[in-house]
C-alpha atoms as a PDB file:
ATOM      1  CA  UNK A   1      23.813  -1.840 -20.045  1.00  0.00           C
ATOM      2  CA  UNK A   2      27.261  -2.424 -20.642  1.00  0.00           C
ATOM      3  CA  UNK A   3      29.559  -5.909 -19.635  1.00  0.00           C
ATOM      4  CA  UNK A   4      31.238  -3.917 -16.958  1.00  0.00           C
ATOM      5  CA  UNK A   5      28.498  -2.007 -15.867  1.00  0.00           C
ATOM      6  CA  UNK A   6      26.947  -5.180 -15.368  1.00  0.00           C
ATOM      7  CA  UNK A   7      29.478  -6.686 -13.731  1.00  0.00           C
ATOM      8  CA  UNK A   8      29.387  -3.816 -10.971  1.00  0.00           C
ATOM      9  CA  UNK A   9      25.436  -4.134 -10.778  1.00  0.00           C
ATOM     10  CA  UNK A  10      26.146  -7.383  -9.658  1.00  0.00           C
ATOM     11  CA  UNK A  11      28.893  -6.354  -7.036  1.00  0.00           C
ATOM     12  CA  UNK A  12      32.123  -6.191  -8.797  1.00  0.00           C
ATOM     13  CA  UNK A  13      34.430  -3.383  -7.173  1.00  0.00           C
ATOM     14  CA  UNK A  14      32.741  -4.155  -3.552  1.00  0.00           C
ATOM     15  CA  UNK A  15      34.485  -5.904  -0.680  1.00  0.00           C
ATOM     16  CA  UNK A  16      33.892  -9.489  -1.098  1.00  0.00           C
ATOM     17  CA  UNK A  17      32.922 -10.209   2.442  1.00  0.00           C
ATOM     18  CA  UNK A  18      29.606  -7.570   1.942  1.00  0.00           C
ATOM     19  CA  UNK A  19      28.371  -9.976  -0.639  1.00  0.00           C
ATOM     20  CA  UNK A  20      26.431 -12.681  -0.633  1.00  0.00           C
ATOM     21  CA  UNK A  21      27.658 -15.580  -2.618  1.00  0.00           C
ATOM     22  CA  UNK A  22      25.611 -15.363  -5.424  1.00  0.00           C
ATOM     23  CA  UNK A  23      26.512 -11.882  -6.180  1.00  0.00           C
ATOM     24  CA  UNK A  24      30.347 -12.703  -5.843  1.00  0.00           C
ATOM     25  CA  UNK A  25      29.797 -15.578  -8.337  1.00  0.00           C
ATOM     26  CA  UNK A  26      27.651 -12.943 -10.882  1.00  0.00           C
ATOM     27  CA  UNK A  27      30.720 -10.533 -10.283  1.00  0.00           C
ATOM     28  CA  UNK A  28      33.438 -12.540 -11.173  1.00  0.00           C
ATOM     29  CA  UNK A  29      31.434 -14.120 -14.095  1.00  0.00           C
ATOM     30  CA  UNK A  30      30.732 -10.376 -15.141  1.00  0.00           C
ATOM     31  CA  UNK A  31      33.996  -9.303 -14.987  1.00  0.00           C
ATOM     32  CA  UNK A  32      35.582 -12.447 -16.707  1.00  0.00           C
ATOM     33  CA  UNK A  33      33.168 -11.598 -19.710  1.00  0.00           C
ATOM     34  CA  UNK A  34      34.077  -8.074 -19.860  1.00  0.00           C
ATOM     35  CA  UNK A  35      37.649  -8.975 -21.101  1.00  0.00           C
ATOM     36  CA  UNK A  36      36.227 -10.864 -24.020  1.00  0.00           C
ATOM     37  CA  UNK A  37      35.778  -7.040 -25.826  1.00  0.00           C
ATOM     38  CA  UNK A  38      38.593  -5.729 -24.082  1.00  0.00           C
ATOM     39  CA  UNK A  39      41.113  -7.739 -25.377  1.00  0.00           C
ATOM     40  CA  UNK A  40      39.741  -7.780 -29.038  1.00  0.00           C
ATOM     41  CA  UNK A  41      39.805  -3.861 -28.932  1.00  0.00           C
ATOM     42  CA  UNK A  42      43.063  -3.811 -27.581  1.00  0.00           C
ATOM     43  CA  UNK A  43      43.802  -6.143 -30.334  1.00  0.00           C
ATOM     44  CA  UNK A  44      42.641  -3.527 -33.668  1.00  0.00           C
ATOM     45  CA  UNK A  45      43.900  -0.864 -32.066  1.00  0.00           C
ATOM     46  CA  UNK A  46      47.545  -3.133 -32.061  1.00  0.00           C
ATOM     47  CA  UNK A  47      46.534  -3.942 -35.404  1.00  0.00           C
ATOM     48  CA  UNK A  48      46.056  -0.399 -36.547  1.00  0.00           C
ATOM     49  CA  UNK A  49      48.807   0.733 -35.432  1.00  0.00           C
ATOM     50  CA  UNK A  50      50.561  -1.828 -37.269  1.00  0.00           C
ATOM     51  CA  UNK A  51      49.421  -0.642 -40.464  1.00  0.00           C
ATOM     52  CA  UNK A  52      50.024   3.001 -39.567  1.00  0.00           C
ATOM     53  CA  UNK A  53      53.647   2.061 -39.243  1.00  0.00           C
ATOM     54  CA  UNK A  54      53.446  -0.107 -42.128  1.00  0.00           C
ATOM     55  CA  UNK A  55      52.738   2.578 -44.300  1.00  0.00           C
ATOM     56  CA  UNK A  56      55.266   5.065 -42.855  1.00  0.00           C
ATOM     57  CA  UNK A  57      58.177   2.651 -42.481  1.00  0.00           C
ATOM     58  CA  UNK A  58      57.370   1.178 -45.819  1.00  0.00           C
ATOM     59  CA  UNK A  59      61.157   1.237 -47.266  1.00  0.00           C
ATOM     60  CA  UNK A  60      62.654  -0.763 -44.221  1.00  0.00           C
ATOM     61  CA  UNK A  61      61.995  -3.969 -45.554  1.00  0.00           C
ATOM     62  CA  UNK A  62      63.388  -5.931 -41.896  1.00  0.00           C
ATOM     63  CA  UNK A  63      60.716  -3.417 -40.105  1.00  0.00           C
ATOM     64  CA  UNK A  64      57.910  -4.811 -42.531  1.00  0.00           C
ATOM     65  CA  UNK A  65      58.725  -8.096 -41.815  1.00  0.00           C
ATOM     66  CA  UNK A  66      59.334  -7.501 -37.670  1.00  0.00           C
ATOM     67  CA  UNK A  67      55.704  -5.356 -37.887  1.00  0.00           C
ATOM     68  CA  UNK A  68      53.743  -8.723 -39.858  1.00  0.00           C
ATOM     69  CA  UNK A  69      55.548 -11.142 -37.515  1.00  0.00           C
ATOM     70  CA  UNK A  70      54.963  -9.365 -33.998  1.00  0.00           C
ATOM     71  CA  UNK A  71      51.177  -8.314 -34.837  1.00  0.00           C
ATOM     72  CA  UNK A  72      50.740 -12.122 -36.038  1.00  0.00           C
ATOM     73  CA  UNK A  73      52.132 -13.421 -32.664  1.00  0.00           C
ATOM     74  CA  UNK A  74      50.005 -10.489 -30.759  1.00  0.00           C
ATOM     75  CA  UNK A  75      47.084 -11.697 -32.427  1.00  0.00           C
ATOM     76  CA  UNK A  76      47.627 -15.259 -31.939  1.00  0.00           C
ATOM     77  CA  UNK A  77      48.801 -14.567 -28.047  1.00  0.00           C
ATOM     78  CA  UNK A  78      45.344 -12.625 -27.593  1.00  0.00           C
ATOM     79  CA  UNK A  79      43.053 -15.286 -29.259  1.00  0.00           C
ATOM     80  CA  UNK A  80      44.829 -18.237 -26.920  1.00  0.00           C
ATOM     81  CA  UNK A  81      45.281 -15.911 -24.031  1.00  0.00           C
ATOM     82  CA  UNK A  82      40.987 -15.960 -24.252  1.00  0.00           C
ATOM     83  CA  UNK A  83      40.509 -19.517 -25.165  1.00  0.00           C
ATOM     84  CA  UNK A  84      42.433 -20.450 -21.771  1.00  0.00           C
ATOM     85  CA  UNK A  85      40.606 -18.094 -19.907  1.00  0.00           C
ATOM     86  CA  UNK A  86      37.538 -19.663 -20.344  1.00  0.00           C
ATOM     87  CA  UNK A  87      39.147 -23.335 -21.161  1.00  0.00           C
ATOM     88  CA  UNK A  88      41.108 -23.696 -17.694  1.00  0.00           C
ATOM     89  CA  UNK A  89      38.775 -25.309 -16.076  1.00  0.00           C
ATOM     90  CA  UNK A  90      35.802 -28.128 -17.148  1.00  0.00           C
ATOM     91  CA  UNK A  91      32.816 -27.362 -16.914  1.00  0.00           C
ATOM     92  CA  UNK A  92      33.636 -23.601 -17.712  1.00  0.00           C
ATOM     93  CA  UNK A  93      31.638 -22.400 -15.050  1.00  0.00           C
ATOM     94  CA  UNK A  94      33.810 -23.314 -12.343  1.00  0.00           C
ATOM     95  CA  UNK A  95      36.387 -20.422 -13.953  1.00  0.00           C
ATOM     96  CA  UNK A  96      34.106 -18.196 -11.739  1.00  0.00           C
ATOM     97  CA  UNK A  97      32.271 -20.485  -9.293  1.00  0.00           C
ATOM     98  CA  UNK A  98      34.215 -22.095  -7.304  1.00  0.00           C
ATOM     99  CA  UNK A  99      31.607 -24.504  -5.961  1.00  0.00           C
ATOM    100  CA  UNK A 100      30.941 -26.100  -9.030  1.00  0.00           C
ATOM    101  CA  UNK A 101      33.023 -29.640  -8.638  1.00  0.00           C
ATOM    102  CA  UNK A 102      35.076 -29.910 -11.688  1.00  0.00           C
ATOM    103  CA  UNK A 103      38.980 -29.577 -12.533  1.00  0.00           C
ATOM    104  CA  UNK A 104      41.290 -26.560 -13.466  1.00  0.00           C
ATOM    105  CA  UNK A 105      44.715 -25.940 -15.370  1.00  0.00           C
ATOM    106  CA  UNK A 106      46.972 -25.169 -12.889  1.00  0.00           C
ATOM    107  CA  UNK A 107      47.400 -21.151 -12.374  1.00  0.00           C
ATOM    108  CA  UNK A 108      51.067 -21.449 -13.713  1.00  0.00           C
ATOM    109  CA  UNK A 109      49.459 -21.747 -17.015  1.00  0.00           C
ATOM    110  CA  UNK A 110      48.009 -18.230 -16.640  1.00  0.00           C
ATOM    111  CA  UNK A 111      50.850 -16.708 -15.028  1.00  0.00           C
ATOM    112  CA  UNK A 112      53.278 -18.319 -18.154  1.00  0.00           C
ATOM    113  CA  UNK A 113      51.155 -16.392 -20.114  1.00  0.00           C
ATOM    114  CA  UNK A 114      51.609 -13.101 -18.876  1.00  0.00           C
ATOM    115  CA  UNK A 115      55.334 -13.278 -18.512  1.00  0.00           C
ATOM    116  CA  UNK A 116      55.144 -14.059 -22.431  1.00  0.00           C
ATOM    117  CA  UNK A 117      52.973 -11.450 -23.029  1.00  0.00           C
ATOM    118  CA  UNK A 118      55.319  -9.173 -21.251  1.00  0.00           C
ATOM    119  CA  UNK A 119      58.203 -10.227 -22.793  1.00  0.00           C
ATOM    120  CA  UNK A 120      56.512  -9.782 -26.029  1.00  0.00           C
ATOM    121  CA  UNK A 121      56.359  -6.228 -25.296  1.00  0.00           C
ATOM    122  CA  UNK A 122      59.716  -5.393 -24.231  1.00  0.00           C
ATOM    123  CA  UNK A 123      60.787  -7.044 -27.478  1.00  0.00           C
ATOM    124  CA  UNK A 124      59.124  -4.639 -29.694  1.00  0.00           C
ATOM    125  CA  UNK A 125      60.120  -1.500 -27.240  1.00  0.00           C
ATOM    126  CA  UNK A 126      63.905  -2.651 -27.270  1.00  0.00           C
ATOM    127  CA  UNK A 127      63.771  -3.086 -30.836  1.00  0.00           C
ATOM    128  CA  UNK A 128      62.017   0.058 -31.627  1.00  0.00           C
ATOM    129  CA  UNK A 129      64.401   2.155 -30.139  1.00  0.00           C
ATOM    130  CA  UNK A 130      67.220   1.750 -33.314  1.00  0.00           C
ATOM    131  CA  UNK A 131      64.464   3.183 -35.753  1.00  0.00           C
END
């Protein structure tokens, strides 16, 4: 069974007030797991299409270096973007059970993430558009 599949076994994509705690805990768990794959596929296919480009583009010698730089920092994003999903709070299952007593990052750390993560994006769409 897959991560996802799982994750909806166990109540994910219900309304949270028909479960009973357990199950939202098991969801959320579940569902955090599920983006472990997700994001490293998203990743090779980035990656891929890097080197698809690469080889087309392979005279512009500023596109080389903007193509090795971005999929570095898209890499690097993705890999910390997972560490501090699991790593925002101690002990890591308090990420998605909130009755464990422990501490947590604050949620701007998350959020900061995202806006670089967008911003990383637009970057490489407003600097595609010359080529």
């Amino acid at each position: 069974m897959s991560i996802v599949s799982w994750a909806v076994h166990s109540g994910f994509g219900r309304r949270m007030i028909s479960l009973a705690p357990e199950q939202i805990v098991n969801a959320v768990k579940w569902s955090l797991v599920s983006q472990v794959p997700t994001v490293l596929a998203l990743q090779i296919a980035r990656i891929s299409i890097a080197i698809f480009l690469l080889r087309i583009f392979s005279k512009h010698v500023w596109l080389r270096r903007f193509l090795y730089i971005m999929t570095a920092i898209n890499t690097l994003a993705a890999v910390v973007a997972l560490i501090v999903q699991f790593a925002q709070c101690r002990p890591t299952s308090r990420v998605w059970d909130r009755n464990v007593a422990g501490e947590c990052l604050s949620p701007a750390v998350s959020r900061d993430l995202e806006v670089l993560s967008c911003g990383k994006r637009s970057t490489i769409i407003a600097l595609w558009e010359p080529v």
